[in-house]
N, C-alpha and C. Protein backbone atom coordinates (compact mmCIF):
# COMPACT_ATOMS: atom_id res chain seq x y z
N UNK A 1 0.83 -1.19 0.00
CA UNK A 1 0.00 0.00 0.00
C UNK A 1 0.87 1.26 0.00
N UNK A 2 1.94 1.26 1.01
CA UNK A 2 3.25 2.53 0.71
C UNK A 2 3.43 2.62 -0.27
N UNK A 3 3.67 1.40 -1.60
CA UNK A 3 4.37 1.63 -2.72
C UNK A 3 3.41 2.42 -3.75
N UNK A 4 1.88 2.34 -3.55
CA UNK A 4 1.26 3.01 -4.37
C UNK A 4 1.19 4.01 -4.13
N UNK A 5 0.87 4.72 -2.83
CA UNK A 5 1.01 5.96 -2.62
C UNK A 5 2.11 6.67 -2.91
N UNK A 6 3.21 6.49 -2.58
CA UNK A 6 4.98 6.95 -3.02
C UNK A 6 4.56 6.71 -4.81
N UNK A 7 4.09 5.69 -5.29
CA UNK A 7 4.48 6.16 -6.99
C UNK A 7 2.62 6.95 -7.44
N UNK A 8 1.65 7.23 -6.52
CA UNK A 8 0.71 8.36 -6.90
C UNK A 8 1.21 9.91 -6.47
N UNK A 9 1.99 9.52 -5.70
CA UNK A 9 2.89 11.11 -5.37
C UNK A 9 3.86 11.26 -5.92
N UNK A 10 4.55 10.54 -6.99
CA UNK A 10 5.54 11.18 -7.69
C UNK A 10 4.36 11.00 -9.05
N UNK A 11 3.84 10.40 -9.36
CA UNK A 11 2.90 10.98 -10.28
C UNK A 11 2.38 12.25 -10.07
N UNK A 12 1.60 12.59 -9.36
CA UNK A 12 1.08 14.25 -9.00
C UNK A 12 2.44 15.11 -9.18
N UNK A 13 3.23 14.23 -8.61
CA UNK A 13 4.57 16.05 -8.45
C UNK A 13 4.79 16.10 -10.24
N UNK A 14 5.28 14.73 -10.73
CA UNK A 14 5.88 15.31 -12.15
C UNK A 14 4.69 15.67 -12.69
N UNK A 15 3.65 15.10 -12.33
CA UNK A 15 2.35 15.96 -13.70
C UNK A 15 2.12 17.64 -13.49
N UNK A 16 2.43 17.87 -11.88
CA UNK A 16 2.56 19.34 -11.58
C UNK A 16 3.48 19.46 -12.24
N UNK A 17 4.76 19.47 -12.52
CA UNK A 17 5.86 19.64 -12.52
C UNK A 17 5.95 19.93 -13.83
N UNK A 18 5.32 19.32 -14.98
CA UNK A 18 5.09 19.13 -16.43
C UNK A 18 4.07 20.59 -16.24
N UNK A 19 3.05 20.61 -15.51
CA UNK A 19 2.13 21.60 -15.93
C UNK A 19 2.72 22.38 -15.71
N UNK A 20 3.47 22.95 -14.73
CA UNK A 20 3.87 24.33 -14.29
C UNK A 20 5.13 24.58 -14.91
N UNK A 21 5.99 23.78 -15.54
CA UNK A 21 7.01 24.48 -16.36
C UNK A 21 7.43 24.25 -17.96
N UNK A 22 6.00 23.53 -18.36
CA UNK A 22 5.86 23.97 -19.55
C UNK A 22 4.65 24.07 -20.24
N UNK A 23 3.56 23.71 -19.57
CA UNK A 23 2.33 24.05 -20.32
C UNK A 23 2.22 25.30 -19.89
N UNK A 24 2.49 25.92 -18.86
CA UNK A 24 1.26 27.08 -18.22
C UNK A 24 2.68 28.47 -19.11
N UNK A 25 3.66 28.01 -18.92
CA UNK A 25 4.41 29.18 -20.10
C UNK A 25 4.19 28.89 -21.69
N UNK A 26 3.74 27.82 -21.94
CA UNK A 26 3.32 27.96 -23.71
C UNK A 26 1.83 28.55 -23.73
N UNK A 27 1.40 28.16 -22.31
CA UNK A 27 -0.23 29.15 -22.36
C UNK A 27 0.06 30.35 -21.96
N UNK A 28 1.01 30.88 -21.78
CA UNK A 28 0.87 32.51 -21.24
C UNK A 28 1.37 32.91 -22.89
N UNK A 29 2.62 32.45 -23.46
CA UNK A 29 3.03 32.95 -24.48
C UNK A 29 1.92 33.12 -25.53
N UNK A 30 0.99 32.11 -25.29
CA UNK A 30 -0.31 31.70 -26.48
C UNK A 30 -0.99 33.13 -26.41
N UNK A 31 -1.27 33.23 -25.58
CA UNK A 31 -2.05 34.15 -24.66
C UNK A 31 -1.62 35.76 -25.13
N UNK A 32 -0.54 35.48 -25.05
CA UNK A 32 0.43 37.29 -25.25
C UNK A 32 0.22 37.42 -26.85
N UNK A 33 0.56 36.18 -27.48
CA UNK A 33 0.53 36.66 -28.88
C UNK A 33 -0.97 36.74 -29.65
N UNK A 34 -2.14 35.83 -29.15
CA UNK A 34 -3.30 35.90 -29.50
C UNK A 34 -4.22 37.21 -28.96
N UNK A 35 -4.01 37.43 -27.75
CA UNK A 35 -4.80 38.30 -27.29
C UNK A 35 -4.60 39.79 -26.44
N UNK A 36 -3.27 40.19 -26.38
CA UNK A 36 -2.50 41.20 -25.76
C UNK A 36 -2.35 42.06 -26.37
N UNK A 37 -2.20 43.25 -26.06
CA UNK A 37 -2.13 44.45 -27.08
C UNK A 37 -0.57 44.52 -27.14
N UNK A 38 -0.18 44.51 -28.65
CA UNK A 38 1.18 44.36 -28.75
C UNK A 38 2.15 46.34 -28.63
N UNK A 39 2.81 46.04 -28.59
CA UNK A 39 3.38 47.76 -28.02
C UNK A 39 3.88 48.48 -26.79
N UNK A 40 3.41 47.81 -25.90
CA UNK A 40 3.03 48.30 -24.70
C UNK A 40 4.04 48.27 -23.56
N UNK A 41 5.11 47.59 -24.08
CA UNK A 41 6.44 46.90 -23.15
C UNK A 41 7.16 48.57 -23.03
N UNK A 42 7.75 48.59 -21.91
CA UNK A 42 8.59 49.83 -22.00
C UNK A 42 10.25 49.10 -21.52
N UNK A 43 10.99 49.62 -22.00
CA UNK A 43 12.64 49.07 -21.46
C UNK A 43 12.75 48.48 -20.14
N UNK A 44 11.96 49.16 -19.32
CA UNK A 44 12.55 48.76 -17.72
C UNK A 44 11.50 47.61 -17.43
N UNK A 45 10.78 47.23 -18.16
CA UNK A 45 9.88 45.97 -17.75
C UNK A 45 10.37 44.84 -17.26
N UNK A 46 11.61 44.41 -18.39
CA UNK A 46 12.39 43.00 -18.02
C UNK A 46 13.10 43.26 -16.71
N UNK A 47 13.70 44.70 -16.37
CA UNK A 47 14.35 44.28 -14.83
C UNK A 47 12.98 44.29 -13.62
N UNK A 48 11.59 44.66 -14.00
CA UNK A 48 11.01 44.68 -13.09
C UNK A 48 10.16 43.17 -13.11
N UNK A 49 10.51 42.47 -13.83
CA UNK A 49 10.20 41.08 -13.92
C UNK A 49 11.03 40.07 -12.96
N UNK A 50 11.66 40.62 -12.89
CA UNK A 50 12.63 39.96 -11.61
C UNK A 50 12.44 40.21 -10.37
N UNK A 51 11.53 40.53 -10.09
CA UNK A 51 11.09 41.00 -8.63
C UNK A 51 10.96 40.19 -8.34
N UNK A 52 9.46 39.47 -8.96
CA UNK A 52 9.12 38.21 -8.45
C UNK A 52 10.10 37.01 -8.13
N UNK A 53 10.96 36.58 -8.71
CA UNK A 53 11.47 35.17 -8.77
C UNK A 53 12.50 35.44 -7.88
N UNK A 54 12.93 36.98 -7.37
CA UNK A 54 14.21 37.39 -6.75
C UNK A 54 13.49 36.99 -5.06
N UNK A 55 12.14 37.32 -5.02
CA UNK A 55 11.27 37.50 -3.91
C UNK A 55 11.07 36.09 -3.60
N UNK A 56 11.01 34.77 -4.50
CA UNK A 56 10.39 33.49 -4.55
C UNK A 56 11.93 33.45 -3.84
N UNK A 57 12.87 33.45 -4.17
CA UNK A 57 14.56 32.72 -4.18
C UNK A 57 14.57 33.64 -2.32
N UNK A 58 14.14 34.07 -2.11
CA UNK A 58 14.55 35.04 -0.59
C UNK A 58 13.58 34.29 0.16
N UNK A 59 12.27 34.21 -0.29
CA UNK A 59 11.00 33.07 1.08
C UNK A 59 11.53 31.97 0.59
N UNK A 60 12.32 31.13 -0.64
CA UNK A 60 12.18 30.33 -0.57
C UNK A 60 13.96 29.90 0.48
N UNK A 61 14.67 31.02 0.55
CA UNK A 61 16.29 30.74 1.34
C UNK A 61 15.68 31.06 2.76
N UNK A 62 14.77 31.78 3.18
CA UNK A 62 14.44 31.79 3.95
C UNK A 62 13.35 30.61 4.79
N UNK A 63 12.47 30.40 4.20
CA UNK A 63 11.88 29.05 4.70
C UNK A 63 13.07 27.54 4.41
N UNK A 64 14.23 27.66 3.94
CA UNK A 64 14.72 26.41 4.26
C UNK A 64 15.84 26.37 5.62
N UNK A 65 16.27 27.95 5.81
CA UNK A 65 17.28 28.00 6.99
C UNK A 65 16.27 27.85 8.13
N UNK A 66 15.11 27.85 8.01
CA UNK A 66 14.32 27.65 9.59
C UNK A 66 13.36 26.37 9.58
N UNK A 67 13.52 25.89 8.26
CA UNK A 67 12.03 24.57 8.13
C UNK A 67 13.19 22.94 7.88
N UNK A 68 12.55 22.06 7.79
CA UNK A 68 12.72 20.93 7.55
C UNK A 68 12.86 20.78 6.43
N UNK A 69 13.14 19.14 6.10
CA UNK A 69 13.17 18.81 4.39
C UNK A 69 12.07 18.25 3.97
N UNK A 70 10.74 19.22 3.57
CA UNK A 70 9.58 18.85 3.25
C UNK A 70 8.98 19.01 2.11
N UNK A 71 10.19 19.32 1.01
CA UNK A 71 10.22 18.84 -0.44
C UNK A 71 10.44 17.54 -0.82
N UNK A 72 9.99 17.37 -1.65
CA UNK A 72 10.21 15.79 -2.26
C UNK A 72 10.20 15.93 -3.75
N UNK A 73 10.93 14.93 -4.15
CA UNK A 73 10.63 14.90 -5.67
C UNK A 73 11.92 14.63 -6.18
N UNK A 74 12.10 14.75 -7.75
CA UNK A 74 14.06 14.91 -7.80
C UNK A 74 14.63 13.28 -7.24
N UNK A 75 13.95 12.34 -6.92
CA UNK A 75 14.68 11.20 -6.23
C UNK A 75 15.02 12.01 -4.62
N UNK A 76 14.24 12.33 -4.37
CA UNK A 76 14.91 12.40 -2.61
C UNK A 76 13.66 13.58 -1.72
N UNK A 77 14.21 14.27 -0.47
CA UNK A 77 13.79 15.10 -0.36
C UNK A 77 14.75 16.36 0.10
N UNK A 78 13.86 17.69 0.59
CA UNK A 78 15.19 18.39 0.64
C UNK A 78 14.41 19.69 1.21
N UNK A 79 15.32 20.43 1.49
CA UNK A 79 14.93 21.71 2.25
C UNK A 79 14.44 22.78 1.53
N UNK A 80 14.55 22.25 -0.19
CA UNK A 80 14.54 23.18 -1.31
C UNK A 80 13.89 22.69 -2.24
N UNK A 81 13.14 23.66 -3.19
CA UNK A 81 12.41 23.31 -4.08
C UNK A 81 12.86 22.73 -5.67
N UNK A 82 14.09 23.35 -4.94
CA UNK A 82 14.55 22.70 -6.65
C UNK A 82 16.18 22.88 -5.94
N UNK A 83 16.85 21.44 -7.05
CA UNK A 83 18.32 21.03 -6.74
C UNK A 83 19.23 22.15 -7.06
N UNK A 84 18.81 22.89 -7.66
CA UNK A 84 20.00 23.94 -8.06
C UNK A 84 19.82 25.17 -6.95
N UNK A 85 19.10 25.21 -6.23
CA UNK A 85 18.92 26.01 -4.92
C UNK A 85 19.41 25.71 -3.56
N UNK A 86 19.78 24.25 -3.94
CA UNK A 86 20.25 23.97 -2.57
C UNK A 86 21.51 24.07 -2.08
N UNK A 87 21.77 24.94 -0.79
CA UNK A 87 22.84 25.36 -0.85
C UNK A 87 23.87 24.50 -0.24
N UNK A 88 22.53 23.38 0.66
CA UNK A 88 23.34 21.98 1.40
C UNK A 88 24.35 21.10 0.54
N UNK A 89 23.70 20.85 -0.88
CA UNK A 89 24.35 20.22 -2.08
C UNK A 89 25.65 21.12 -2.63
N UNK A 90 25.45 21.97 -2.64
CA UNK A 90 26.00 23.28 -3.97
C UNK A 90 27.20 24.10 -3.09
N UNK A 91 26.53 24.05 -2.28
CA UNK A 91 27.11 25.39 -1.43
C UNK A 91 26.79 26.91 -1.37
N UNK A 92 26.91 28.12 -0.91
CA UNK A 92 26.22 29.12 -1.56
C UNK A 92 26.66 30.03 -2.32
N UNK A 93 28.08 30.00 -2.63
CA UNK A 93 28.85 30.32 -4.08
C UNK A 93 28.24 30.14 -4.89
N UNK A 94 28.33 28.36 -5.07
CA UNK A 94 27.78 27.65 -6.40
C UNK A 94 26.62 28.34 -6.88
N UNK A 95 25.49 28.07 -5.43
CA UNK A 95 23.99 28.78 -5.46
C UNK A 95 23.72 29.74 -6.41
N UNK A 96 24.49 30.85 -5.64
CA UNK A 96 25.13 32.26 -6.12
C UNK A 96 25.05 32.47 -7.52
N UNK A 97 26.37 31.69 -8.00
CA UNK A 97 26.81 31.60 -9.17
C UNK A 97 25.62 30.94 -10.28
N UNK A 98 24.88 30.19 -10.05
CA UNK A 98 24.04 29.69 -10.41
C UNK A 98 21.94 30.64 -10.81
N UNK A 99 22.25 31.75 -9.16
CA UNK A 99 21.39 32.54 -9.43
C UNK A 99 21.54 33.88 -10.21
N UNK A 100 23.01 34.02 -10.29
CA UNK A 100 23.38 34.92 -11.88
C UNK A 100 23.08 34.84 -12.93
N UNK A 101 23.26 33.26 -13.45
CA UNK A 101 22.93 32.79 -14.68
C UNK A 101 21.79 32.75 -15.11
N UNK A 102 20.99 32.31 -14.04
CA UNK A 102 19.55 32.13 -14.05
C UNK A 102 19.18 33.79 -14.22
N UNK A 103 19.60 35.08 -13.57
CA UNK A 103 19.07 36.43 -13.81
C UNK A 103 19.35 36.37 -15.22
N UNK A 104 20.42 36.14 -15.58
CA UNK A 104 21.20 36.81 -16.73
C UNK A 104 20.19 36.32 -17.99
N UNK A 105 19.56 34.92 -17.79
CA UNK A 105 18.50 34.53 -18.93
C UNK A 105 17.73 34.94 -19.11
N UNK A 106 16.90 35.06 -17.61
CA UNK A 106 15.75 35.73 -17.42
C UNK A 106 15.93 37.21 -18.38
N UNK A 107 16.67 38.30 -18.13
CA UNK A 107 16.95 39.44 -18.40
C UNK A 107 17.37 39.29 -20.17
N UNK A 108 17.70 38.41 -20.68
CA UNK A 108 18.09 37.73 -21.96
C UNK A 108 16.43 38.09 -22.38
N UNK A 109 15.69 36.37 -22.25
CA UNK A 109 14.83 36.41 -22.51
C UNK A 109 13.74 38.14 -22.05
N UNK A 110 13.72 38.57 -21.28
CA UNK A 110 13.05 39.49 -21.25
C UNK A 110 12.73 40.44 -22.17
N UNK A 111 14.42 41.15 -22.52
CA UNK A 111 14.49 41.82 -23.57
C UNK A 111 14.49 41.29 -25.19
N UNK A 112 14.18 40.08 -25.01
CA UNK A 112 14.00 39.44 -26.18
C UNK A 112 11.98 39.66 -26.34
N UNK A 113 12.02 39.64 -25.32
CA UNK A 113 10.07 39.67 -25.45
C UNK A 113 9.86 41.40 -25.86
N UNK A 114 10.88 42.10 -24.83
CA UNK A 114 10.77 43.70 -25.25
C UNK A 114 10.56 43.69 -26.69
N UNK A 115 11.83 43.09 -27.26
CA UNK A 115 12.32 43.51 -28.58
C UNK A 115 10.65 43.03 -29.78
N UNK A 116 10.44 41.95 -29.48
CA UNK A 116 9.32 41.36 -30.32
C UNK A 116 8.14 42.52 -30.10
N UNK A 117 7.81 42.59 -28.46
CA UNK A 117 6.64 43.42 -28.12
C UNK A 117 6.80 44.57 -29.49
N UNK A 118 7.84 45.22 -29.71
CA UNK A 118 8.23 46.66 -30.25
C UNK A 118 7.72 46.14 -31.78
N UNK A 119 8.31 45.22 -32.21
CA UNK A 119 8.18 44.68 -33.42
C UNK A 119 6.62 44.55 -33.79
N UNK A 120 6.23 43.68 -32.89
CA UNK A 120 4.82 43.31 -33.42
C UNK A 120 4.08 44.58 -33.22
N UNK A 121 4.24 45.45 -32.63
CA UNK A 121 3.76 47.00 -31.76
C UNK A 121 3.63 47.71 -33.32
N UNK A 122 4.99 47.71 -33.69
CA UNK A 122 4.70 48.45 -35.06
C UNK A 122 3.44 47.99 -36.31
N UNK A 123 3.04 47.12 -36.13
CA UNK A 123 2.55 46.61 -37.19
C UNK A 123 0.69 46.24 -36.44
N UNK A 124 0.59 46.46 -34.96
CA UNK A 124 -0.15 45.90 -34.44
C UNK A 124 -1.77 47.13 -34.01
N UNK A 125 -2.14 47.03 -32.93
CA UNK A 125 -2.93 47.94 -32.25
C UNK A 125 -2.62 48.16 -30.97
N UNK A 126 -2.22 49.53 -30.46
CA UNK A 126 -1.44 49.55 -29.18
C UNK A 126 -2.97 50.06 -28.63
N UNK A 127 -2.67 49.88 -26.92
CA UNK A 127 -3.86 50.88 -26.20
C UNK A 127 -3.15 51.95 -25.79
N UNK A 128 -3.53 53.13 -25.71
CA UNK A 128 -3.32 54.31 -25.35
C UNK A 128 -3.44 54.95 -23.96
């Protein structure tokens, strides 16, 4: 009876896991290009897009220096939501070094959405 429950809970995590990091961003992108008013991006958007995930990475360093290891998933469990956060594994250099790269895409991709927004903007219907 353990064994079904342990493989219906790693079923739920990867089917979350599938939904939330790649359906629900091909539905937002769907979303931006079908139904969004194209134009509307201003330069400083992509660094204010980082609020959020900068804010997720601070409750989430913060709920693991005071909580237990009550993640699961990944083959194990852990104090962290994801392996590249953990600073028990990594250390917090690595972490560090690791949450640069991760800005530096983010901020990549961002201004890559700027750049399109502008593009399709020209050719599109902005709101005023």
């Amino acid at each position: 009876n353990g064994a079904k429950e342990a493989a219906a809970s790693d079923k739920a995590f990867y089917t979350g896991y599938i939904l939330m990091h790649y359906i629900v961003p091909l539905m937002v992108i769907l979303d931006y290009l079908l139904f969004f008013p194209k134009g509307l991006y201003k330069a400083l958007h992509p660094l204010c897009w980082l609020i959020l995930p900068y804010l997720y990475i601070a409750f989430t360093m913060i709920c693991a220096k005071f909580g237990s290891k009550i993640f699961s998933g990944f083959g194990g469990s852990s104090r962290y939501p994801y392996p590249f956060l953990d600073t028990d594994l990594y250390g917090k250099n690595k972490v560090a070094l690791i949450i640069a790269f991760i800005t530096a895409a983010f901020l990549a991709l961002g201004y890559l959405s700027f750049v399109i927004d502008r593009l399709l903007g020209k050719n599109g219907k902005k709101l005023k």
